[in-house]
C-alpha atoms as a PDB file:
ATOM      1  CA  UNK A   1     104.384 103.838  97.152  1.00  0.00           C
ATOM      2  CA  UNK A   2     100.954 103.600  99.127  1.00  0.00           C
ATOM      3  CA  UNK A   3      98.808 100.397  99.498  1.00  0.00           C
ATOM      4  CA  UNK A   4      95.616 100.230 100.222  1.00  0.00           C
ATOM      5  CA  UNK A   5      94.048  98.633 103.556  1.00  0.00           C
ATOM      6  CA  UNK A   6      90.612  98.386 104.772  1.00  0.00           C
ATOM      7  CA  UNK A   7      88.776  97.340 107.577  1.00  0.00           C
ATOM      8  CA  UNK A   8      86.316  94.728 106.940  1.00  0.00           C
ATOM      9  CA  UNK A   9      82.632  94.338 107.117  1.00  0.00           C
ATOM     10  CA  UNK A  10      80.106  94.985 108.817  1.00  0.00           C
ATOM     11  CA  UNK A  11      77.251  92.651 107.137  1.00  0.00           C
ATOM     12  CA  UNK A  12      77.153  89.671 104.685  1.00  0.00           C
ATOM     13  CA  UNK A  13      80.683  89.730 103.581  1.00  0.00           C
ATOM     14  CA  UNK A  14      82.817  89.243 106.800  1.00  0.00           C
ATOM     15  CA  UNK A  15      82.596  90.311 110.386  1.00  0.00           C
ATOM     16  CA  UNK A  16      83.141  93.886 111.340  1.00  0.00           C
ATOM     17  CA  UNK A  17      87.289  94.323 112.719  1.00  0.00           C
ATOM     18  CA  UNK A  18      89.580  92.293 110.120  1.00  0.00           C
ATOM     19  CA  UNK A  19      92.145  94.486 108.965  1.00  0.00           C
ATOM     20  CA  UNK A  20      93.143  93.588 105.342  1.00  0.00           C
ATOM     21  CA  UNK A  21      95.949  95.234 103.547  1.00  0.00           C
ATOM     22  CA  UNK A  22      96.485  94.694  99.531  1.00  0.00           C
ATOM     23  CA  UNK A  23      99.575  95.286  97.320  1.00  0.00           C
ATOM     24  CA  UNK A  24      99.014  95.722  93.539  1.00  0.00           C
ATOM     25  CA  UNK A  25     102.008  95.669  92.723  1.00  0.00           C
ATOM     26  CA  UNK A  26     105.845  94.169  93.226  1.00  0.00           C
ATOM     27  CA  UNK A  27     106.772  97.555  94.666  1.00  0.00           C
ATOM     28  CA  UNK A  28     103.238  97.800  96.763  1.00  0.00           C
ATOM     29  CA  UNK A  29     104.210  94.183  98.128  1.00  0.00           C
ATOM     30  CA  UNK A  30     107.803  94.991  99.051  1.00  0.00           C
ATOM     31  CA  UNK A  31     106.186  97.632 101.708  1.00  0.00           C
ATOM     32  CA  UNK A  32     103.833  95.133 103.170  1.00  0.00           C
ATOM     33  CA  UNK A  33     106.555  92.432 103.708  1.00  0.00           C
ATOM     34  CA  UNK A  34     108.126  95.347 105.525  1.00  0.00           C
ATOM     35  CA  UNK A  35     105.135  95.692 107.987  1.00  0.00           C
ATOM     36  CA  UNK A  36     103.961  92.215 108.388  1.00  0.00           C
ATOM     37  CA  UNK A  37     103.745  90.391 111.392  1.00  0.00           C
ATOM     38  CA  UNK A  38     103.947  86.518 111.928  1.00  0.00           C
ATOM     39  CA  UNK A  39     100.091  86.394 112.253  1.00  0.00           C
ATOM     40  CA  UNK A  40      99.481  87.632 108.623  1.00  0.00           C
ATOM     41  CA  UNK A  41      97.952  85.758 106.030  1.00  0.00           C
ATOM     42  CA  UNK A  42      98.913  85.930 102.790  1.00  0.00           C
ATOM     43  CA  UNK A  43      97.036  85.626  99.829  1.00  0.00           C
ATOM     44  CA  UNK A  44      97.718  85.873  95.756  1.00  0.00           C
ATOM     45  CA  UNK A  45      95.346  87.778  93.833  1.00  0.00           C
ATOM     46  CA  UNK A  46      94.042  85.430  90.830  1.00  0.00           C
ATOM     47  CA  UNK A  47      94.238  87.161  87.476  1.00  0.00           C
ATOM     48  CA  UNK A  48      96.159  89.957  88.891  1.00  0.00           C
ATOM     49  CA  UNK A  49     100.011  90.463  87.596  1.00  0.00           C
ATOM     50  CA  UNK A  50     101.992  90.370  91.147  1.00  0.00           C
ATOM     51  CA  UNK A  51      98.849  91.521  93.285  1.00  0.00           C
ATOM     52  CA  UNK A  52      98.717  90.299  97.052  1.00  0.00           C
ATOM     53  CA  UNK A  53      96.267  90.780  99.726  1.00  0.00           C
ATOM     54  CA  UNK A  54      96.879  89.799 103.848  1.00  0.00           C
ATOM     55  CA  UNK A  55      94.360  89.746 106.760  1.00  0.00           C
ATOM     56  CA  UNK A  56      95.953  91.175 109.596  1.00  0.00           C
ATOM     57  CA  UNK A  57      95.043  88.675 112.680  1.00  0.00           C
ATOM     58  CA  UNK A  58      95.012  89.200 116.321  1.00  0.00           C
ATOM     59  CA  UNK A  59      98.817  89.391 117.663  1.00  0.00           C
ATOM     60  CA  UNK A  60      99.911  86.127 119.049  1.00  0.00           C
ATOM     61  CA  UNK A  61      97.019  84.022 117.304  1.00  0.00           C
ATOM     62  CA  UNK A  62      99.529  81.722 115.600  1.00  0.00           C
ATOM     63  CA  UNK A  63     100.919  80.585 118.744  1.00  0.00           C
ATOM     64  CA  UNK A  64      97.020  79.195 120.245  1.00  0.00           C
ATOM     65  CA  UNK A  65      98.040  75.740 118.287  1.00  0.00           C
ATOM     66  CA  UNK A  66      98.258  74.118 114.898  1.00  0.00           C
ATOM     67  CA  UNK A  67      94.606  74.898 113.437  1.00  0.00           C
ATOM     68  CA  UNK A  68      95.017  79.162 114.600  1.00  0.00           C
ATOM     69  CA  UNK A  69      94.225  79.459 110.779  1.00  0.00           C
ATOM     70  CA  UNK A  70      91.001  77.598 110.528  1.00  0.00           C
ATOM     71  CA  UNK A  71      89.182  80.303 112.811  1.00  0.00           C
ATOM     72  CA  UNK A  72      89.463  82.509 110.356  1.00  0.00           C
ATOM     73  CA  UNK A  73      86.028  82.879 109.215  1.00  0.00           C
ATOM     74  CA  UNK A  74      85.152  81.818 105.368  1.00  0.00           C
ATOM     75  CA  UNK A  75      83.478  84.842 104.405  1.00  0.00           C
ATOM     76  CA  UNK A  76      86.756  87.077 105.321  1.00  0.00           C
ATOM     77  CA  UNK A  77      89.117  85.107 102.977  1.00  0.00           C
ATOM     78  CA  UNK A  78      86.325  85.386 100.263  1.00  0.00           C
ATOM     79  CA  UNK A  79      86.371  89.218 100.763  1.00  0.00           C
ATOM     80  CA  UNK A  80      89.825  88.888  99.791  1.00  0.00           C
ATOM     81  CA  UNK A  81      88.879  87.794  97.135  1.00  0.00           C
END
């Protein structure tokens, strides 16, 4: 079992330096689960049978404050997408 990850941008979609990982699959998302790290966000995949994609975030990022998730610019959680 292998899932995919990719580093996003550079250009319209998101900035250059997000690392996002996807899982097609329940098998695929068992192995992320295994790697993730508090500062992950998780997303489900719409129209996709057990798909799930994350944005790996800076380590420590959810411990700035309450709102650590709102810097998290729009156009990388549309490139999840």
């Amino acid at each position: 079992c292998m899932v995919f990850y990719f580093t996003s941008g550079p250009g319209e979609k998101a900035p250059k330096g997000y690392l996002l990982y996807m899982g097609k699959d329940k098998h695929e998302n068992e192995e992320l689960i295994k790697y993730a790290w508090p500062e992950d966000v998780w997303f489900h995949v719409d129209k996709e049978s057990s798909a799930h994609v994350y944005i790996r975030l800076p380590r420590g990022i959810h411990e700035t404050g309450p709102t650590w998730y709102k810097e998290i610019p729009k156009n990388v959680v549309e490139e999840c997408c």
